[in-house]
Protein backbone atom coordinates (compact mmCIF):
# COMPACT_ATOMS: atom_id res chain seq x y z
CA UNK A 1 2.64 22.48 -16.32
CA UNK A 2 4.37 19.21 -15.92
CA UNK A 3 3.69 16.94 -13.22
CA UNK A 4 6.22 17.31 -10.86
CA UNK A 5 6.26 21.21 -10.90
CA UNK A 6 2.21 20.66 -10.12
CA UNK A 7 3.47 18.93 -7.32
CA UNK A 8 5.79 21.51 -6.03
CA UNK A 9 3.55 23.50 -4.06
CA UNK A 10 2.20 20.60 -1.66
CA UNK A 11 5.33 19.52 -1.14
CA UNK A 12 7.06 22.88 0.04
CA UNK A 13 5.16 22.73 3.42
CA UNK A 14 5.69 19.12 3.90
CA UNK A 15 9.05 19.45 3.72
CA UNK A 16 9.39 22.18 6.24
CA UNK A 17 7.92 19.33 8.51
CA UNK A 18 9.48 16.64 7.40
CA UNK A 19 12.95 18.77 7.78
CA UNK A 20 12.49 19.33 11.64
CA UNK A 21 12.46 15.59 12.16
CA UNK A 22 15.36 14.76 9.93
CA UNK A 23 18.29 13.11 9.89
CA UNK A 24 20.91 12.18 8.29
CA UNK A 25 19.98 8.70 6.23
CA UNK A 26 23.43 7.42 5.49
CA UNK A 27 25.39 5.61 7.28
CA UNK A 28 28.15 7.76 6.91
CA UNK A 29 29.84 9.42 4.33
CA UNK A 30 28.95 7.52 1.62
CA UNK A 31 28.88 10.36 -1.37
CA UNK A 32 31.73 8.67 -3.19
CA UNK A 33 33.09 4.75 -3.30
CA UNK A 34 35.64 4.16 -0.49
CA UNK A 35 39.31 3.85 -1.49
CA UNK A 36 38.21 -0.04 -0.91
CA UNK A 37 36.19 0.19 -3.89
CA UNK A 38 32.82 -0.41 -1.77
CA UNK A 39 30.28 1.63 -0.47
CA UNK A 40 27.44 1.68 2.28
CA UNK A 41 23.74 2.73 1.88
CA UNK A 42 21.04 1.72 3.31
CA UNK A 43 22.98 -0.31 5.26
CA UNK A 44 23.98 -2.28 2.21
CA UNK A 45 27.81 -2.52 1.29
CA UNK A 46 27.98 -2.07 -2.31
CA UNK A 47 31.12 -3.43 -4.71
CA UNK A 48 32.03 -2.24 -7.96
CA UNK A 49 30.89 -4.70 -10.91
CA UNK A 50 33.48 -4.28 -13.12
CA UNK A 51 31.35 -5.54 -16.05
CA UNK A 52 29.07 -2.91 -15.60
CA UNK A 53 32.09 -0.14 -14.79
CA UNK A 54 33.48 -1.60 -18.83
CA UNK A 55 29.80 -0.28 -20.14
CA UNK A 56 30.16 3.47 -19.09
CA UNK A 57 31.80 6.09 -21.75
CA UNK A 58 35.37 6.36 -21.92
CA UNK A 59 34.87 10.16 -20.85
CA UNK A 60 32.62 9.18 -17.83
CA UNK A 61 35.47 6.45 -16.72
CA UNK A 62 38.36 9.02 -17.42
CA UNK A 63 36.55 11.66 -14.94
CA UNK A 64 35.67 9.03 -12.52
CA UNK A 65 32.06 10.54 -11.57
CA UNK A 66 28.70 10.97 -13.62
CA UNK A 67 27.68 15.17 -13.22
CA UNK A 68 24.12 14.62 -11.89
CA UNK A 69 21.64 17.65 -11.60
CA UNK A 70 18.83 17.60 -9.03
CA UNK A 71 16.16 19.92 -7.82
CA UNK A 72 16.64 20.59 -3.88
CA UNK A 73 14.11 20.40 -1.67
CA UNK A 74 11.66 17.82 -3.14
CA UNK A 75 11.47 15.20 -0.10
CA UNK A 76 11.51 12.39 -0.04
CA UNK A 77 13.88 12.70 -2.90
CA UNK A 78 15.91 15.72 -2.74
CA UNK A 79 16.68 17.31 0.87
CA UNK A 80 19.50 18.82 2.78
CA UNK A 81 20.68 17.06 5.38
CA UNK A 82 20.90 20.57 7.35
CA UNK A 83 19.20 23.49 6.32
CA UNK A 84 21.46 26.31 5.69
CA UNK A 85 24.11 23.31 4.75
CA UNK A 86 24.95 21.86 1.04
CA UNK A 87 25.04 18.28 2.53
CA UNK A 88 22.47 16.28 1.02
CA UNK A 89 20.27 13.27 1.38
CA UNK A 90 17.32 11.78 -0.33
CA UNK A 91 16.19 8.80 -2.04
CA UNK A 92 17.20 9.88 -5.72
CA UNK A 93 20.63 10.90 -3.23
CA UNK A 94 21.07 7.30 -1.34
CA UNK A 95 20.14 5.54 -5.01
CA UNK A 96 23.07 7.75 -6.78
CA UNK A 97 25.77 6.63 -4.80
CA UNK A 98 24.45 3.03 -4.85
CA UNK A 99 24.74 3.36 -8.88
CA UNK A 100 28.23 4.41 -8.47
CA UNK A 101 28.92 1.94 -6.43
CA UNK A 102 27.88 -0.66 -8.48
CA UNK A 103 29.89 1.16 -11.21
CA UNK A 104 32.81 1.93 -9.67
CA UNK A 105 32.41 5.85 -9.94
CA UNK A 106 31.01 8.91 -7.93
CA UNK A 107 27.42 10.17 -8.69
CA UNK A 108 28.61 13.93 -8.43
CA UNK A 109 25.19 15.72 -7.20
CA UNK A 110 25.27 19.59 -7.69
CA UNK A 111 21.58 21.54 -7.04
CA UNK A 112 19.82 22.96 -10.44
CA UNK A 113 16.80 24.89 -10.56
CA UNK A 114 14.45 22.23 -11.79
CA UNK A 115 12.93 24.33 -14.87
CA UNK A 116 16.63 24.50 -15.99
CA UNK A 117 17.85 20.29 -15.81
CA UNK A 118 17.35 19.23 -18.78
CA UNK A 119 18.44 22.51 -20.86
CA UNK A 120 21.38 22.31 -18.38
CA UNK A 121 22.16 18.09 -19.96
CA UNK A 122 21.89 19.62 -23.38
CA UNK A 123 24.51 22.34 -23.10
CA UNK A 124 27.09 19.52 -21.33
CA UNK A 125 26.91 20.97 -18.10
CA UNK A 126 25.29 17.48 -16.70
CA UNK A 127 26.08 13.83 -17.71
CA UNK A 128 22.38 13.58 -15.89
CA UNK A 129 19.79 14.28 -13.60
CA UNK A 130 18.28 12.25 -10.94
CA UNK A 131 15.55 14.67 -9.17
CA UNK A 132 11.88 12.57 -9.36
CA UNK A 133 11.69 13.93 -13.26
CA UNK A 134 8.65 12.46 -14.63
CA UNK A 135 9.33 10.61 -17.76
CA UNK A 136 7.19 11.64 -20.95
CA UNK A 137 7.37 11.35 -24.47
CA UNK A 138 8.12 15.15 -25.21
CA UNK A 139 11.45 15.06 -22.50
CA UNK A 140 12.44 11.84 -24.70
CA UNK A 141 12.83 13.77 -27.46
CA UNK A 142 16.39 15.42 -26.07
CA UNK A 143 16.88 13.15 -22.97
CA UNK A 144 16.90 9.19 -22.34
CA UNK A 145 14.86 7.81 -18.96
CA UNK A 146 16.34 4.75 -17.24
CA UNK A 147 12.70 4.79 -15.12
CA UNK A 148 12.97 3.48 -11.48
CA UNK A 149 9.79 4.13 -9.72
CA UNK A 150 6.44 5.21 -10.53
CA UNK A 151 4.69 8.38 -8.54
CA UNK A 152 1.33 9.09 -7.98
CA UNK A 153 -1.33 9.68 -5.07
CA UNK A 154 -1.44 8.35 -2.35
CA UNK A 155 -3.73 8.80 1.46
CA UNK A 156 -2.53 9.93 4.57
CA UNK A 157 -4.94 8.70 7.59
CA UNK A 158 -4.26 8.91 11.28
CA UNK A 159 -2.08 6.52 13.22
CA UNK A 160 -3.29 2.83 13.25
CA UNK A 161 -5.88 4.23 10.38
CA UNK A 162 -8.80 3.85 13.17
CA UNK A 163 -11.36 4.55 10.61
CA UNK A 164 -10.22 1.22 8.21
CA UNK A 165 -9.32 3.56 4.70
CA UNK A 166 -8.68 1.33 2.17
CA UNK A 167 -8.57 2.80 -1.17
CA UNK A 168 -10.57 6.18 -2.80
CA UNK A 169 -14.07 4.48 -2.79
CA UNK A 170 -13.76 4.19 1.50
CA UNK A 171 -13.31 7.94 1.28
CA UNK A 172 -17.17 8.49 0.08
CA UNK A 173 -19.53 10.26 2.16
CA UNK A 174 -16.39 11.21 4.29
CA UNK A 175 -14.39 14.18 5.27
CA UNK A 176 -10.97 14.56 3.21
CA UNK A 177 -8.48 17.18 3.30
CA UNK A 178 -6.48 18.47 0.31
CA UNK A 179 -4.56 20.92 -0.70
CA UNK A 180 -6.27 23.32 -3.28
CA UNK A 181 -5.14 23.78 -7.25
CA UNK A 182 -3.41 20.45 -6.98
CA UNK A 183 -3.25 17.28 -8.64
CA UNK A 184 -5.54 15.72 -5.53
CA UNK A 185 -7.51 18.21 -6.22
CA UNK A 186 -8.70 17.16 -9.23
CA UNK A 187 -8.47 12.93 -8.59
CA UNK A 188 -11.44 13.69 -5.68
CA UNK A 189 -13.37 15.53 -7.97
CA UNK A 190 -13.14 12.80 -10.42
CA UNK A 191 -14.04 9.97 -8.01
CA UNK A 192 -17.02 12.05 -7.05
CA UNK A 193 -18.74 9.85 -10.21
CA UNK A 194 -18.08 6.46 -8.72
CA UNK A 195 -19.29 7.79 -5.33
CA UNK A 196 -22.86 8.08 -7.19
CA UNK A 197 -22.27 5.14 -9.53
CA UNK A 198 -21.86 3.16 -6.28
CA UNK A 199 -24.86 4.75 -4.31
CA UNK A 200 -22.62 6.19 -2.16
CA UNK A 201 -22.75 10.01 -1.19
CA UNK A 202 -19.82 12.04 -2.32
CA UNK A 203 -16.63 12.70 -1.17
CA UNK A 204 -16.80 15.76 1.45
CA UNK A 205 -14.02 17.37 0.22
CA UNK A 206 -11.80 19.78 2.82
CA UNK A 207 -9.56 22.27 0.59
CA UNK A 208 -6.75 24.23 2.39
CA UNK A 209 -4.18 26.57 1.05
CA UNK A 210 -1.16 24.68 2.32
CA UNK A 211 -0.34 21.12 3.01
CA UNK A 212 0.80 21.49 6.40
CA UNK A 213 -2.83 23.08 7.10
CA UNK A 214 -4.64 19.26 5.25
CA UNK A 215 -2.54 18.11 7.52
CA UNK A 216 -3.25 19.67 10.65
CA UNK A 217 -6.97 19.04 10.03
CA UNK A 218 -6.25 15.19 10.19
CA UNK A 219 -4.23 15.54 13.43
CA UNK A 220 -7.30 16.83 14.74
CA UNK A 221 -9.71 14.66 13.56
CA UNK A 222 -11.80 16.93 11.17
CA UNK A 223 -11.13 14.76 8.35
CA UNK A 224 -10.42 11.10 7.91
CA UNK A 225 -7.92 10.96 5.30
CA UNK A 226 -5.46 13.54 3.38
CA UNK A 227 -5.01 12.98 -0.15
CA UNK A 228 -1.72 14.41 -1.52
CA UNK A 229 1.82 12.80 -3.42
CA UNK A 230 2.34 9.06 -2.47
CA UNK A 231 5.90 9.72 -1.60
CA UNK A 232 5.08 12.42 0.46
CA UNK A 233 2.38 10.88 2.24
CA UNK A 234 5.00 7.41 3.07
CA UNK A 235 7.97 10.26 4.31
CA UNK A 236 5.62 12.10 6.43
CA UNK A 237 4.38 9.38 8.00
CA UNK A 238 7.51 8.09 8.53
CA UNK A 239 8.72 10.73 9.66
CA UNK A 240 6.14 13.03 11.74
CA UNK A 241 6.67 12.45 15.44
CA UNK A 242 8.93 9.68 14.62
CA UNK A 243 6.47 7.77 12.74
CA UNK A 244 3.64 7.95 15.38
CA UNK A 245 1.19 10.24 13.96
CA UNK A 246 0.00 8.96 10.76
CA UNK A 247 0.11 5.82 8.25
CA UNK A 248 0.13 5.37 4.84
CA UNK A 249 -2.94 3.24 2.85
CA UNK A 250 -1.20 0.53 0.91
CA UNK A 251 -3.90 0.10 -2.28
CA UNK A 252 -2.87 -3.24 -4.15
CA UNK A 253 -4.16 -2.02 -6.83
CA UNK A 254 -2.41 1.29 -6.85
CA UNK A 255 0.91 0.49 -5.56
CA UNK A 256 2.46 2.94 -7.06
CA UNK A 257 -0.18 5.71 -6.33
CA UNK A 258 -3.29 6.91 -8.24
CA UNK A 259 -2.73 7.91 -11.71
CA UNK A 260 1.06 7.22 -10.98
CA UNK A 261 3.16 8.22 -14.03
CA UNK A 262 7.02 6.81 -14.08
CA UNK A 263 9.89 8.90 -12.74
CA UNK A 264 12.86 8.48 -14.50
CA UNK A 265 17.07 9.23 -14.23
CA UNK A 266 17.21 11.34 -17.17
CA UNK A 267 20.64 10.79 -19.18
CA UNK A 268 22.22 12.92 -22.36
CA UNK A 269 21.24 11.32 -25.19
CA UNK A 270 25.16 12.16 -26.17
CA UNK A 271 25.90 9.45 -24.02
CA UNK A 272 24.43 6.39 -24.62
CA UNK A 273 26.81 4.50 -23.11
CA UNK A 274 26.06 5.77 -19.88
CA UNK A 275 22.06 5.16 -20.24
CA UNK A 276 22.65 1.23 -20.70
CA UNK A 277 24.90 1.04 -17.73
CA UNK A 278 22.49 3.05 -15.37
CA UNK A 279 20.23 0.70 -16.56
CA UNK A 280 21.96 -2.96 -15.93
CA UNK A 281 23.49 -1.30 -12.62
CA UNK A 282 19.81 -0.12 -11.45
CA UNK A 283 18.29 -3.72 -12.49
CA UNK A 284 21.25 -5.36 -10.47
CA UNK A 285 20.37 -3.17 -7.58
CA UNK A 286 16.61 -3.95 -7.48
CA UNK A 287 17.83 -7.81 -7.66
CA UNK A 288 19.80 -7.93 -5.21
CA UNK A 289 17.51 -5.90 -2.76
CA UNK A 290 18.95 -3.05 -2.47
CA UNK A 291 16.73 -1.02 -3.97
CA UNK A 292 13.79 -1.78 -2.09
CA UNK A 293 16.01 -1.20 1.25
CA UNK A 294 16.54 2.38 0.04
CA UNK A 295 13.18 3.27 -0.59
CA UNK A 296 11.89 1.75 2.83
CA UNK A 297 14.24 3.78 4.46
CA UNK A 298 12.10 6.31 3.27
CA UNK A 299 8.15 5.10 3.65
CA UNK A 300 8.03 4.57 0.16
CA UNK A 301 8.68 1.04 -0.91
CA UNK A 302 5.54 0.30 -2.92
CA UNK A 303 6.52 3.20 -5.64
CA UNK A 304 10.00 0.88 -6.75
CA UNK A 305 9.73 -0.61 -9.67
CA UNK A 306 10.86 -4.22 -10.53
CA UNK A 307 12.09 -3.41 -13.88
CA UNK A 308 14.47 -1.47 -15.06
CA UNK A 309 12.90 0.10 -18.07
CA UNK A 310 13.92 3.00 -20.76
CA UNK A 311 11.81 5.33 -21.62
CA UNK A 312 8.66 3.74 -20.20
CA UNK A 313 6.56 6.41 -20.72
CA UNK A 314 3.79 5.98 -23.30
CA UNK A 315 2.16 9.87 -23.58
């Protein structure tokens, strides 16, 4: 099972609590570049480089939009603005139409079953995807990654974290909720070694059957900490009670999350073109600042990268 679809489970229950305090995270309409050329995200106004807008395909500049597939609901990447709407919203959302603006076309997002991207980029149907795909070598062998942030674990503690959690080995001898058969799962069992190796006592680890429940338990104080995604953990405690519930632990040494693997825009390989664009445009956009404005916007700011990299992933 890849990673993200490992993922999906946790992540269905946060984001029917993440959805009731949501709102809309543009400022705007801001799904194509205005007739002025620029466009707003983030609170950024965006130009077209028209450097960058000479790199892209001939077929891609004809159309005026890149076809991008994504997986919806997968916050905080993928969400609908309303449910029971098609509007959407989402940091892989907000960083598409930044991309376009910076190349002077519309990121064109249309909802794919995730199983079915990149089969969907190798018929034609999508130029390509932007839906927190993890990048590995096997997907590189019929798609190209421009990777722009790298996703992993991260731990959820309650407002003000009033028990001082710093990183996995302050969770020893402690109460921690996760969700069971995930990812999480399986990191706390591992660290269970350096709980000994340290002469600590183990992790006292709190299983539940969904996310919302882990999370529940650290409302109430029956466990210190909930492990589970790092961008889940920043959105939810951005968002839950309008921020004033929980925090995220920022580990230096983790910033991306534990075990974090790179997530990556994944591009037809028929268009190469397009790839090296995406590329300069994304590196422009984490220059500039812009980047790390979107993802803050979202609790998540540690996961950006600073490089824009292809194909970063090394298993």
């Amino acid at each position: 099972m890849n990673a993200r679809l490992a993922r999906r489970t946790a992540l269905a229950a946060t984001a029917a609590l993440a959805l009731t305090t949501l709102t809309a995270c543009q400022d705007g309409d801001d799904t194509a570049p205005a007739a002025s050329g620029k466009v707003t995200v983030a609170g950024v106004e965006i130009t077209k480089d028209q450097a960058l807008h000479d790199l892209l395909p001939d077929q891609i500049k004809k159309a005026g939009k890149v076809r991008v597939a994504t997986d919806v609901p997968y916050p905080p990447f993928e969400m609908f603005v309303k449910e029971g709407e098609s509007e959407l919203t989402g940091l892989d959302h907000d960083l598409g139409q930044a991309l376009g603006g910076k190349l002077g076309v519309t990121f064109a997002f249309t909802p794919q079953k995730f199983d079915g991207i990149v089969p969907a980029i190798q018929a034609g149907k999508f130029d390509a995807a932007m839906s927190a795909i993890t990048d590995n070598k096997e997907r590189q062998q019929v798609v190209d990654f421009v990777d722009y942030s790298q996703s992993g674990s991260g731990i959820l503690v309650a407002d003000g974290n009033p028990e001082k959690i710093t990183d996995l080995d302050a969770l020893c001898g402690r109460k921690v909720a996760v969700q069971a058969a995930t990812n999480q799962l399986d990191l706390l069992k591992e660290h269970q070694g350096d709980c000994s190796a340290a002469g600590q006592a183990k992790i006292d680890i709190q299983t539940f059957p969904k996310d919302s429940d882990a999370q529940l338990a650290l409302r109430s104080g029956k466990v210190v900490a909930q492990v589970l995604t790092k961008p889940a953990a920043g959105w939810v405690a951005k968002t839950a009670d309008d921020g004033k519930v929980f925090d995220l632990v920022e580990d230096p040494k983790a910033p991306g999350g534990y075990h974090a693997s790179p997530n990556g825009i994944a591009v037809s390989k028929q268009l190469p073109g397009l790839t090296d664009a995406i590329q300069k445009a994304l590196q422009a956009l984490i220059d500039d600042g812009t980047v790390t404005k979107i993802y803050d916007s979202y609790g998540v700011a540690s996961i950006a990268v600073r490089e824009a990299t292809k194909n970063a992933a090394v298993d």
